[in-house]
Protein backbone atom coordinates (compact mmCIF):
# COMPACT_ATOMS: atom_id res chain seq x y z
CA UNK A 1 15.08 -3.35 16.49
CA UNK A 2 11.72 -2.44 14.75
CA UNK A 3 10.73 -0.50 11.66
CA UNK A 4 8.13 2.25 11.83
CA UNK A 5 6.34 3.27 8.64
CA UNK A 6 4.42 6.68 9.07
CA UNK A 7 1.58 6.79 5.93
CA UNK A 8 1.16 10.29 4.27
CA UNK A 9 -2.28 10.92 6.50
CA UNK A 10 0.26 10.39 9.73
CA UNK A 11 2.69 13.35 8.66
CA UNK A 12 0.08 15.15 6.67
CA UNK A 13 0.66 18.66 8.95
CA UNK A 14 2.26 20.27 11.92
CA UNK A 15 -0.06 18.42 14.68
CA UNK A 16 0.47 14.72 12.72
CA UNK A 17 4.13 14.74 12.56
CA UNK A 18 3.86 16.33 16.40
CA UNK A 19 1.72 12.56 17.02
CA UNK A 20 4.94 11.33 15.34
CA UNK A 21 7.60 12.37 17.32
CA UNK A 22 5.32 10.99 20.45
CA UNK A 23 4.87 7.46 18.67
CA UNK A 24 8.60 7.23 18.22
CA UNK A 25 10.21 8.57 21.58
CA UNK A 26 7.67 5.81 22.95
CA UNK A 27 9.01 3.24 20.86
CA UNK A 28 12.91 4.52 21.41
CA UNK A 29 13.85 1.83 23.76
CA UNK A 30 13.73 -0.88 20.66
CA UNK A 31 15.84 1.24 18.46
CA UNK A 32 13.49 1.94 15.92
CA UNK A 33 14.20 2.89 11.72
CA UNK A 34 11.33 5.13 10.84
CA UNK A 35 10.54 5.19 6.88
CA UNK A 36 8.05 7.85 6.16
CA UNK A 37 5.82 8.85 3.13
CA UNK A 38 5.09 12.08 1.11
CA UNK A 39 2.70 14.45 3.22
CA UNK A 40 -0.82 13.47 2.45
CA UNK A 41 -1.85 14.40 -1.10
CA UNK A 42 1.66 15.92 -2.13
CA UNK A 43 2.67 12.78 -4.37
CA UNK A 44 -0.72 13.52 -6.49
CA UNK A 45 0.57 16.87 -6.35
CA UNK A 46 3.72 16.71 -8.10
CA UNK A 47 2.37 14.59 -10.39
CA UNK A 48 0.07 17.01 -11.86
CA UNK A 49 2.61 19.50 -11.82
CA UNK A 50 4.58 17.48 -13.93
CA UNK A 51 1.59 16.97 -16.00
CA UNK A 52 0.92 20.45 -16.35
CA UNK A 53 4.86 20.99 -17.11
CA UNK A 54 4.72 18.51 -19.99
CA UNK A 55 1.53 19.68 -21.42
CA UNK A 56 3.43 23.35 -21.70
CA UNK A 57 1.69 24.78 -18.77
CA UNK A 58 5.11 25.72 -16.99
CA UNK A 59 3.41 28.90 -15.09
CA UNK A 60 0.64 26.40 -13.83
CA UNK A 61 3.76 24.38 -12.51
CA UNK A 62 5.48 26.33 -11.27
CA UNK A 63 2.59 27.60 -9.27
CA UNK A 64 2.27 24.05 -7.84
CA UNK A 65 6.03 23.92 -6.98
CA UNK A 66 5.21 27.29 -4.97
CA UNK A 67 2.43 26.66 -2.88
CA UNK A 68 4.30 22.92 -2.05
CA UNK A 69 7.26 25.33 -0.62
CA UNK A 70 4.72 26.99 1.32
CA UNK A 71 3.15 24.08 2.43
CA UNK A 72 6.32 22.80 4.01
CA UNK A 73 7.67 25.99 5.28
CA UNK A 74 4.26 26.93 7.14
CA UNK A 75 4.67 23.32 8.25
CA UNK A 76 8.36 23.21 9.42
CA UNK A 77 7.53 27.10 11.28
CA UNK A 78 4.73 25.43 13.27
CA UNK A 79 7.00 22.55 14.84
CA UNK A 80 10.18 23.98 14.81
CA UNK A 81 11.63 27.58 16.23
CA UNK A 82 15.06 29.27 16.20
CA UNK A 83 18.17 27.34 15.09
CA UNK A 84 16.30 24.04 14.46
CA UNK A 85 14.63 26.05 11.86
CA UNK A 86 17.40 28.05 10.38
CA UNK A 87 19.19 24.24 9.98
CA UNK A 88 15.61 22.57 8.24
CA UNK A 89 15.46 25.40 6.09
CA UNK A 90 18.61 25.27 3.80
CA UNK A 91 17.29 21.73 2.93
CA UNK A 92 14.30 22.67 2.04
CA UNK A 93 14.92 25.35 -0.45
CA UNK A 94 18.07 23.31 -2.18
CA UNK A 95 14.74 20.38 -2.76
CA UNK A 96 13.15 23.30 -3.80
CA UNK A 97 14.86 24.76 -6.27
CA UNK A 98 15.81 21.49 -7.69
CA UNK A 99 12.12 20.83 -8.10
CA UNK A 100 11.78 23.86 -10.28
CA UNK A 101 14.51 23.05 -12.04
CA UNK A 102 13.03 19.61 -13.12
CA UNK A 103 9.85 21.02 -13.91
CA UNK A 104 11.27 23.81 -16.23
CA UNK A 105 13.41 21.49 -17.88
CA UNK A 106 9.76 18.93 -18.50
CA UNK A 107 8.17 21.93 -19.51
CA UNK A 108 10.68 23.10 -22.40
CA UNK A 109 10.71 19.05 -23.36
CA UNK A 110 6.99 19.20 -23.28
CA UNK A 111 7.06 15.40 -22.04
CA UNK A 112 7.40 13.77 -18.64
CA UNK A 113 9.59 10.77 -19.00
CA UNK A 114 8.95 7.43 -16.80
CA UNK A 115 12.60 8.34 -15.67
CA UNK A 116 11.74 12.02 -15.02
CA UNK A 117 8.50 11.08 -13.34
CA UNK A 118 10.38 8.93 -10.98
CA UNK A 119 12.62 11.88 -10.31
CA UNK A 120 9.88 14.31 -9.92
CA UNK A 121 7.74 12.23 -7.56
CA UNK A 122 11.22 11.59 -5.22
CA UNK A 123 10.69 15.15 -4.06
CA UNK A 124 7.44 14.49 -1.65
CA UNK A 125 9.87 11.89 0.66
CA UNK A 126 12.48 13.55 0.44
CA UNK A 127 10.99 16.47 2.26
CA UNK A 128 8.94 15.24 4.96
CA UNK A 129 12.27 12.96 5.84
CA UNK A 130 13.92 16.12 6.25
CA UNK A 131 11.29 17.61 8.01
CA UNK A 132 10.43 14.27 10.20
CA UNK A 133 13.93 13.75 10.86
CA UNK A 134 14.31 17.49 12.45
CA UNK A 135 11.34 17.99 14.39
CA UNK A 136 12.83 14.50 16.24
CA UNK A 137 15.85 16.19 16.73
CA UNK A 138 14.52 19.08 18.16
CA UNK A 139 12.32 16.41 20.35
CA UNK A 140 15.53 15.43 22.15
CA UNK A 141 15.54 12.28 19.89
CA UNK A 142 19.04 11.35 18.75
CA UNK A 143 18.11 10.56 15.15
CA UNK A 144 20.05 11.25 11.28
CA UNK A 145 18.10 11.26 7.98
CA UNK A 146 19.67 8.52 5.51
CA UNK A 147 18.67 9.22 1.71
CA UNK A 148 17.05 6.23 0.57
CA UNK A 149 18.37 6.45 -2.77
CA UNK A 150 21.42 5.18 -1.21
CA UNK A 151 20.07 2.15 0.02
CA UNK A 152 17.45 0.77 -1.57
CA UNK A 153 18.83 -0.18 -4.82
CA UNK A 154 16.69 -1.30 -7.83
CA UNK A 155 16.57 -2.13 -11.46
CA UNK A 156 15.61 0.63 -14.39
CA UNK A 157 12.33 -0.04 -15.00
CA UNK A 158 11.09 3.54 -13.80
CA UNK A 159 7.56 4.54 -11.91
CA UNK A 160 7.42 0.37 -11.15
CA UNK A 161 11.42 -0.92 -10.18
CA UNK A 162 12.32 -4.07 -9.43
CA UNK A 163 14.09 -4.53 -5.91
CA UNK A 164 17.81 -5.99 -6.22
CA UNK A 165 17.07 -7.34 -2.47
CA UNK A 166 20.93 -8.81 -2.39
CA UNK A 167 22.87 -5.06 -2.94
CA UNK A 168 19.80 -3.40 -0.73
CA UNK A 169 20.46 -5.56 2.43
CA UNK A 170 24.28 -4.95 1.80
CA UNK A 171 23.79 -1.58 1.84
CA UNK A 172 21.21 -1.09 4.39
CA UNK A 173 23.69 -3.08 7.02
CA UNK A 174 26.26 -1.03 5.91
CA UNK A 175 24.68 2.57 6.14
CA UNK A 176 21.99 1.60 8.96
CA UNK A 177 23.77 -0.71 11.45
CA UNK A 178 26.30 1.49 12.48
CA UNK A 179 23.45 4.36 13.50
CA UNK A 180 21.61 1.85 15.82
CA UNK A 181 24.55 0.79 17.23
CA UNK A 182 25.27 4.41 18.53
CA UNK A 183 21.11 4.41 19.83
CA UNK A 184 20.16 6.51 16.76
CA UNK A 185 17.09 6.88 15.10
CA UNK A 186 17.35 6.33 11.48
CA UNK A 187 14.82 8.35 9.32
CA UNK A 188 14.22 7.48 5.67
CA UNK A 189 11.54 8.08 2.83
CA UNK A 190 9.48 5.88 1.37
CA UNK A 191 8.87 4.62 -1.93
CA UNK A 192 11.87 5.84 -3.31
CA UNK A 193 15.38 4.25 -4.34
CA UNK A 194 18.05 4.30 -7.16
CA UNK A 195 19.18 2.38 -10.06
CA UNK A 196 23.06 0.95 -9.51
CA UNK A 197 24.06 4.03 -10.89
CA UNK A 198 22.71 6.06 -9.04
CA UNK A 199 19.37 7.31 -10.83
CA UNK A 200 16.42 8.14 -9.36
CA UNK A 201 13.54 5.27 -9.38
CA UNK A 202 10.20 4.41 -7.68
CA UNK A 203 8.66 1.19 -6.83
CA UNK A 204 5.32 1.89 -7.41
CA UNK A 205 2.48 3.91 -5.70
CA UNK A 206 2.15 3.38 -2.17
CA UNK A 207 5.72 1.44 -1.93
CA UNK A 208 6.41 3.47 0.97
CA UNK A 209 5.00 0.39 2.87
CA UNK A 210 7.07 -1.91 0.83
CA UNK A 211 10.15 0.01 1.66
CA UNK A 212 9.59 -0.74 5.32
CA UNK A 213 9.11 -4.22 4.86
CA UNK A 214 12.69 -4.27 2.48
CA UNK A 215 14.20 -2.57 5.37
CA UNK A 216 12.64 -4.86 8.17
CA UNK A 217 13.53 -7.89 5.77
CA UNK A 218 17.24 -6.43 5.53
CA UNK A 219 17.85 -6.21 9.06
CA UNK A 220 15.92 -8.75 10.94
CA UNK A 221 13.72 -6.56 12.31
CA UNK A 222 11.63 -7.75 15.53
CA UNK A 223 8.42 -6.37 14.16
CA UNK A 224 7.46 -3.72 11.67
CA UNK A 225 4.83 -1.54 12.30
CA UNK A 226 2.49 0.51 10.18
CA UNK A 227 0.86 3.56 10.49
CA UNK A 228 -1.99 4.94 8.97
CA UNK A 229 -5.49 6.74 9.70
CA UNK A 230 -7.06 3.65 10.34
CA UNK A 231 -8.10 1.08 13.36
CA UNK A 232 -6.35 -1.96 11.85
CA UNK A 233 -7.41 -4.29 9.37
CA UNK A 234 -11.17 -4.70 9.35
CA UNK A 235 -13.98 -7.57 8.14
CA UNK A 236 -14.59 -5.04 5.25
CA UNK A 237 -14.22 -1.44 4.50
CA UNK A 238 -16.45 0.40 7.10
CA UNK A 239 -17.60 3.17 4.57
CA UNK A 240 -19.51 0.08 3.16
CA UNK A 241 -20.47 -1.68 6.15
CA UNK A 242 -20.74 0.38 9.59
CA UNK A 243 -20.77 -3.01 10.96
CA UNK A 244 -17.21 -3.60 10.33
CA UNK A 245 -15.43 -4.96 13.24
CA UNK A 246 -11.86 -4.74 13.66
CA UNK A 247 -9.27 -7.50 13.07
CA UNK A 248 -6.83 -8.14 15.90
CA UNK A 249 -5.05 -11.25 14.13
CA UNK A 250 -4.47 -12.31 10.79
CA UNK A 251 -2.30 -14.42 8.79
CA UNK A 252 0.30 -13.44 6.30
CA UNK A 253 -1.70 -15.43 3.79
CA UNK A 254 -5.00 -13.85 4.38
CA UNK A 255 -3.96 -10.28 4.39
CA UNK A 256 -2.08 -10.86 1.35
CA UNK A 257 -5.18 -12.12 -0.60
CA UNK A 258 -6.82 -9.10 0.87
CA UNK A 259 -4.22 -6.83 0.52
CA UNK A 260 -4.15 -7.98 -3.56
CA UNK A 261 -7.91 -8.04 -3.69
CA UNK A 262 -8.98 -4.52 -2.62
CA UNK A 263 -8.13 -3.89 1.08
CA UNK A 264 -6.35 -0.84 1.02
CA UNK A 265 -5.00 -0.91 4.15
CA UNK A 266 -1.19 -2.54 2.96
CA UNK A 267 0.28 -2.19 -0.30
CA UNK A 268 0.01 -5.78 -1.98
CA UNK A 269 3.61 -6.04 -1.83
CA UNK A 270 4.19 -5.26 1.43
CA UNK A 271 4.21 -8.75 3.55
CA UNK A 272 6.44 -10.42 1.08
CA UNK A 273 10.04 -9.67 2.60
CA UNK A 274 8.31 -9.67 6.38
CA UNK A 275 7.09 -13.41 4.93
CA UNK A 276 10.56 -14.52 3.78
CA UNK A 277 11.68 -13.24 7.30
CA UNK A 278 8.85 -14.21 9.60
CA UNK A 279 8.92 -10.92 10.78
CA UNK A 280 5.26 -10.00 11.98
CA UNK A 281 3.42 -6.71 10.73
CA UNK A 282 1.29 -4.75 13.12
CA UNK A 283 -1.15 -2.15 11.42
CA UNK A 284 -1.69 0.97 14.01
CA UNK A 285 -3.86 4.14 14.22
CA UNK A 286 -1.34 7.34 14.68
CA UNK A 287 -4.95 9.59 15.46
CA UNK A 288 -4.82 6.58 18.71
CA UNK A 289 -1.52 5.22 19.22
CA UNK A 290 -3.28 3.22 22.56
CA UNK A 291 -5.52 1.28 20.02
CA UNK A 292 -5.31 -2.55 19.69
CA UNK A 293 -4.72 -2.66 15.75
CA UNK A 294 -3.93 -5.34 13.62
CA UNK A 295 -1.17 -8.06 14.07
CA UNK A 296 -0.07 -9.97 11.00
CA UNK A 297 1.76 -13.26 11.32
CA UNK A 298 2.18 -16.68 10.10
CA UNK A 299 -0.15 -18.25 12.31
CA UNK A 300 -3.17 -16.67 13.49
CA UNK A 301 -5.85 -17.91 15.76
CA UNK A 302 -9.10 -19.25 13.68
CA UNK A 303 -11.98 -17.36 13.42
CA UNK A 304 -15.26 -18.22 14.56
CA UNK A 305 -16.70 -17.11 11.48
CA UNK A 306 -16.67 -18.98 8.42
CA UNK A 307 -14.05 -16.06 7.11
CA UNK A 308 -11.87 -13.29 8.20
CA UNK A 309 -12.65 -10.36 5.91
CA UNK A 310 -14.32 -9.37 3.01
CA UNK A 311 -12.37 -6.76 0.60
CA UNK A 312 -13.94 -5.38 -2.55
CA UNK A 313 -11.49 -3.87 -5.99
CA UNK A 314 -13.50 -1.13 -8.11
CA UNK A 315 -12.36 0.15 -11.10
CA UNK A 316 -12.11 -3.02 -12.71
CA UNK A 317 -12.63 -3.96 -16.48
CA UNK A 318 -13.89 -7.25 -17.74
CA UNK A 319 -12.00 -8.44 -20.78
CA UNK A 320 -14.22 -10.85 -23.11
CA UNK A 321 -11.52 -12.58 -25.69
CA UNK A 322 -12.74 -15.42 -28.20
CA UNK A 323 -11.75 -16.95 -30.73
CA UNK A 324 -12.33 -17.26 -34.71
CA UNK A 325 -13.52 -20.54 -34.68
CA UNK A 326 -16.17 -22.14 -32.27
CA UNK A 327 -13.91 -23.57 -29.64
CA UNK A 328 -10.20 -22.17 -28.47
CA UNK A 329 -7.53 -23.40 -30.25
CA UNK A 330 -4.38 -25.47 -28.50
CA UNK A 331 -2.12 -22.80 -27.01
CA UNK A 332 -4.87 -19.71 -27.51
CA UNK A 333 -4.62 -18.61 -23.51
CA UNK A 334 -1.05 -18.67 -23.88
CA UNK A 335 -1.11 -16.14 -27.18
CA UNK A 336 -3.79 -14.06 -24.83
CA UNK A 337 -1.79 -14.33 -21.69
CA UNK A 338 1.48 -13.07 -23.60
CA UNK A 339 -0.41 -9.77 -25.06
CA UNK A 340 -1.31 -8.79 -21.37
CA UNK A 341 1.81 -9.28 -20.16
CA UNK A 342 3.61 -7.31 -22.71
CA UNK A 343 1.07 -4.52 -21.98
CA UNK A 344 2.41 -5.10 -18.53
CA UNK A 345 -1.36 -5.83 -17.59
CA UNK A 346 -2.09 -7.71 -14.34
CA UNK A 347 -5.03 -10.34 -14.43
CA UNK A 348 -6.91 -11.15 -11.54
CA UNK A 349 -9.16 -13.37 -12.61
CA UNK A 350 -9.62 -15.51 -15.80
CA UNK A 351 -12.62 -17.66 -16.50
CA UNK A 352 -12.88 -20.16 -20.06
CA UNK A 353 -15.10 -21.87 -21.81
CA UNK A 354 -15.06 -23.27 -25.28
CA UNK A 355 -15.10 -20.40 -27.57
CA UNK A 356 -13.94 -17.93 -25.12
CA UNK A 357 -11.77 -16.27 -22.57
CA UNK A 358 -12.93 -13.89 -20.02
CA UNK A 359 -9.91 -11.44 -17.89
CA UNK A 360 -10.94 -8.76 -15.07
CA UNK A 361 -8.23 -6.09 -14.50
CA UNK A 362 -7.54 -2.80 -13.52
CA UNK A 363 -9.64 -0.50 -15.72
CA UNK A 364 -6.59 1.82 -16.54
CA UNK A 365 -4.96 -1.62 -17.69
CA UNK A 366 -7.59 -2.13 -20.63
CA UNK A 367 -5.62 0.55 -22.74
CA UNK A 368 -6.70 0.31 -26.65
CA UNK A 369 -3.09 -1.01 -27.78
CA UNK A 370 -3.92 -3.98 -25.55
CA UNK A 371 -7.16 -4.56 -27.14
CA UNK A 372 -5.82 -3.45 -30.81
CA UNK A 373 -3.06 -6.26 -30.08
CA UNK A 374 -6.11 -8.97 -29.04
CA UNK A 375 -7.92 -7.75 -31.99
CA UNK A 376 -5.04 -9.33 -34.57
CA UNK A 377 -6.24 -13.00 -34.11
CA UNK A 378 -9.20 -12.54 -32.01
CA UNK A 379 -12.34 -10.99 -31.18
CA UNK A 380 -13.00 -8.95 -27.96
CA UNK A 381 -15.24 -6.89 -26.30
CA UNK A 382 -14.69 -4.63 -22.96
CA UNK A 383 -17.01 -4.60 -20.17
CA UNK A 384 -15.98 -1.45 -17.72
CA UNK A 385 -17.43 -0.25 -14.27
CA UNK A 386 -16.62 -4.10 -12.56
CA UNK A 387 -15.65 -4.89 -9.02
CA UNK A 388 -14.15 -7.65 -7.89
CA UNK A 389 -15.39 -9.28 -4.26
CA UNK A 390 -13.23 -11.51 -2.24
CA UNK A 391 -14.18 -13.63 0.79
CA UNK A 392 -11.00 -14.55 2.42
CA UNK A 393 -10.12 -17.07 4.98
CA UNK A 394 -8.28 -19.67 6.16
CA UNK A 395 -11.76 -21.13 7.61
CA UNK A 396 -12.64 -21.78 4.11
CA UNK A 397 -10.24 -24.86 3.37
CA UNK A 398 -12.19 -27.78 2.56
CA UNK A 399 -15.71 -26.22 4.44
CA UNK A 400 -18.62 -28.02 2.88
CA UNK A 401 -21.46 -25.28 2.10
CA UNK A 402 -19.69 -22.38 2.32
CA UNK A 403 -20.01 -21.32 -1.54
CA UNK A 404 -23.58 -21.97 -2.15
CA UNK A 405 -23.55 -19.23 1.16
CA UNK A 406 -22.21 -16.81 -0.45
CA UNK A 407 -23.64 -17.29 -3.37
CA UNK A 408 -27.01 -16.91 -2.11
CA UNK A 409 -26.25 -14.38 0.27
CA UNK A 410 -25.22 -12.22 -3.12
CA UNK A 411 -28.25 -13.35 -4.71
CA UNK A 412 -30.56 -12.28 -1.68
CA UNK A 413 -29.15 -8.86 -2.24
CA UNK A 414 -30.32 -9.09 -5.94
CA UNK A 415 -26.69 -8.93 -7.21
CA UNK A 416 -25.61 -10.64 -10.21
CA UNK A 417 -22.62 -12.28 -10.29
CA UNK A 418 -20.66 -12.00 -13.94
CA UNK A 419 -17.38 -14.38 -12.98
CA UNK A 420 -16.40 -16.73 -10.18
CA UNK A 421 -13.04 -17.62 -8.97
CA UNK A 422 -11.73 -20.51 -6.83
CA UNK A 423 -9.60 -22.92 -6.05
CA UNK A 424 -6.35 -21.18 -7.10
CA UNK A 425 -6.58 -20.33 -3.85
CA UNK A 426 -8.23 -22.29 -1.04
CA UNK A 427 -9.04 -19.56 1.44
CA UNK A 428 -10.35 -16.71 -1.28
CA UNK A 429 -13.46 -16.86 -3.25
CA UNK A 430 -13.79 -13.85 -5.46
CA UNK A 431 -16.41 -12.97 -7.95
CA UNK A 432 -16.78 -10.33 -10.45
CA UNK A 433 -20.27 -8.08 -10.28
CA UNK A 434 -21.50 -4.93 -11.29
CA UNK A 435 -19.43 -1.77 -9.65
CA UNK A 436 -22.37 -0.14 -8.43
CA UNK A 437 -23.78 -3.29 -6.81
CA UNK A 438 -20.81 -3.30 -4.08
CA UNK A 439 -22.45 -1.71 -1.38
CA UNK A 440 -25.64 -3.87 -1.30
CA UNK A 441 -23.39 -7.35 -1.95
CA UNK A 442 -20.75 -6.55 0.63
CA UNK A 443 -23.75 -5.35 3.33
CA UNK A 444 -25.27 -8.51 3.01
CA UNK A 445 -22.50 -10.72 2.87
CA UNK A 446 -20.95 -9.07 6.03
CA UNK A 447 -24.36 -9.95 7.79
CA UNK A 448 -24.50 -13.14 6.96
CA UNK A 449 -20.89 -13.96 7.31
CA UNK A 450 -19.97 -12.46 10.71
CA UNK A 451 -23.90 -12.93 12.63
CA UNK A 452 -21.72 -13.33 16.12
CA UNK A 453 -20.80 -9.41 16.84
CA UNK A 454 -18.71 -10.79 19.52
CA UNK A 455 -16.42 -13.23 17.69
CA UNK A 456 -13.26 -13.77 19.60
CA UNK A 457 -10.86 -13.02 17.04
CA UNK A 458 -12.16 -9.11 16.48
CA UNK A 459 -14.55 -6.87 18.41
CA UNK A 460 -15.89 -3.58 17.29
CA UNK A 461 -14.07 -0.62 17.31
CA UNK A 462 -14.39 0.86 20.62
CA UNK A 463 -13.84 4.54 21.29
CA UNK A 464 -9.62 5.07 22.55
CA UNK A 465 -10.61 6.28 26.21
CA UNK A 466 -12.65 3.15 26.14
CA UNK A 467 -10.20 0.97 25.23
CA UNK A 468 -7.07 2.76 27.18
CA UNK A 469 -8.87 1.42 30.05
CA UNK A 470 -8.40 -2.26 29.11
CA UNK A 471 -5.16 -4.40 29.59
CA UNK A 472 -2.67 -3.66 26.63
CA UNK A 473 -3.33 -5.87 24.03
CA UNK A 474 -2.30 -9.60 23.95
CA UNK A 475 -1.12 -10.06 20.57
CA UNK A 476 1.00 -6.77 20.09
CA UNK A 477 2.95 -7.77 23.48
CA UNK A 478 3.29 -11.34 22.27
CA UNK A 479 4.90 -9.89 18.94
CA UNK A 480 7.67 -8.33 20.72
CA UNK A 481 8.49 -10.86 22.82
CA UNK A 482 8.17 -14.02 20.47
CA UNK A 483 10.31 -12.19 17.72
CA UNK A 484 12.91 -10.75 20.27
């Protein structure tokens, strides 16, 4: 059995979801479980709809709720004729009108609750499951949409819950084993579970990945494959670096450290269950299903290159804390540490000295309660527009010379470098630098890094009819086959 995760760019319109239904019938011989997201933008969508709703904009809302039902409809009447229609289309409207419901009802409030925001944003998977799970159906595939607000159970802590992994698997098995064992496809959305009780909740944006890895985890899934727009996981982001090869092996550790540090390839949460399980990841193109992609697993082959991939966060805010007095008092990083965390603020990188404290995080984390809470026993200034720039690899470990490289690699590129970070991990260096200096830092460490354009352990991205020519690739077979 494997799990299929189709991104919102792979079911974004009528010819997508048609690349869908392809993927899947030729993946139908390892009964798959196919988890797919919100049609590509629609998430943002109903989020501004809701915004609009709360603000007292209902017309504006309501107008967003329309053209969404149009948006499917014109959709659904492009793959789908006669009675496989007329049995889509009751769905659709009953989603429908509930949508309008919940945005009238924000609008009188005039506020959009976490819990109502997890409710409003449930719509977008809800939908293109319906609509995935019936243009299968009329493919000839035998297939049944599950609601995955029946399964993947979580706590209450809406727009960012908390999987309660024990009563998920139990009720995964339950609802999910008995389909495969009658050869049908399960289809479920993404991102979206339920309290206990049965409430609507999310587990953060872009969890549709996560979910597949929950249900992979759950049912000791052979391999779990995900779909996007892209080759694969590459040495950096090609709109950076047109040099940017493509990764055909990785290890769960290094795409984790990417996958946290700006590769936007996987959700950060993503390999966690598939890590408890062992169960190996394969990243995919649906625009070229024959593409070699991305296999993620516990042990990959080293690189020939000092690293495996370079990843780069923007948007990030550098947090300068220090104290009254001219060095930090005992138990001072603790009394900063708690304020972020009760802001629910994630830190990626702290650097001390002796009168002070410096934290890079997400620039929407640096809200001014976190900083009026700072402010009660200390002194702090914000410094916005940051990146963050990793160097990750399991080449790295003990390799003599391989920081004063980067270093003055960056430095060639006449970058400064504002924080430094390592040894908390021993295969990712990261550094902190200016957010409009990315380009020029990442260009130049890419060169420098990766000077063999032929390293056996990624090759360029070669055109599909290029590659459909050459054997199927090694390490997707092997998957299959080592797993089960």
């Amino acid at each position: 059995m494997i799990v299929m995760k189709f991104g919102g760019t792979s079911v974004a319109d009528a010819p997508a979801i048609e690349r869908v239904a392809e993927i899947v019938r030729s993946r139908s011989a390892e009964d798959p479980i196919v988890v797919v997201s919100a049609l590509a933008r629609v998430t943002d969508q109903l989020l501004a709809a809701g915004q609009a709703a709360a603000a007292g904009d209902r017309d504006q809302a309501l107008e967003s709720s329309r053209a969404l039902r149009q948006r499917h409809h014109r959709t659904a009447s492009e793959l789908l004729s006669g009675h496989h229609f007329s049995r889509l289309q009751p769905a659709l409207e009953s989603n429908f009108d509930l949508l309008q419901e919940l945005l009238t009802r924000i609008a009188a409030l005039q506020e959009l609750s976490s819990r109502n925001t997890d409710c409003l944003l449930s719509f977008g998977e809800l939908l293109s499951s319906e609509m995935v799970s019936a243009v299968l159906a009329a493919r000839g595939l035998g297939c049944e949409r599950v609601d995955a607000r029946e399964c993947i159970i979580t706590d209450a802590s809406h727009t960012r819950a908390a999987l309660l992994f024990n009563e998920t698997r139990a009720r995964l098995q339950a609802r999910l084993r008995p389909l495969l064992e009658r050869r049908a496809i399960p289809v479920m959305g993404g991102f979206i579970g339920s309290t206990v009780d049965g409430t609507p909740t999310t587990i953060g944006r872009g969890g549709s990945d996560y979910s597949a890895s929950i249900v992979g985890a759950a049912l000791d899934a052979a391999r779990i494959e995900i779909w996007t727009d892209v080759p694969g996981m590459m040495t950096t982001d090609p709109n950076l670096c047109p040099e940017a090869r493509l990764i055909q092996e990785i290890s769960f550790e290094e795409a984790a450290e990417l996958a946290s540090f700006g590769a936007k390839v996987l959700h950060p949460a993503t390999l966690l269950p598939a890590i408890e399980k062992n169960i190996p990841v394969c990243v995919l193109n649906s625009r070229d299903p024959a593409g070699a992609g991305t296999c993620i697993r516990t042990h990959a082959p080293r690189s020939r290159d000092p690293v495996r991939a370079i990843a780069a966060k923007r948007h990030t805010t550098i947090v300068n804390v220090a104290g009254e007095r001219a060095w930090i008092p005992r138990g001072f990083l603790r009394e900063v540490l708690a304020v972020f965390d009760r802001h629910n603020c994630q830190v990626d990188i702290v650097a001390s000295s002796q009168v002070s404290i410096s934290l890079a995080v997400e620039s929407d984390s640096a809200a001014p309660e976190l900083v009026t809470d700072l402010e009660r026993f200390a002194q702090v200034s914000c410094e916005p527009r940051q990146a963050i720039v990793s160097v990750v690899g399991e080449n790295l470990r003990g390799r003599q010379g391989i920081a004063a490289r980067v270093f003055s690699s960056v430095s060639s590129a006449g970058v400064n470098v504002r924080m430094i970070s390592q040894g908390a991990s021993e295969i990712n260096i990261s550094f902190v630098i200016q957010e409009e200096d990315v380009p020029a830092a990442v260009r130049h460490l890419h060169s420098d890094l990766f000077a063999d354009a032929q390293a056996e352990d990624g090759r360029r991205w070669l055109p599909s009819a290029v590659r459909r020519r050459q054997p199927a690739p090694e390490h997707l077979a092997r998957s299959g086959a080592e797993e089960g």
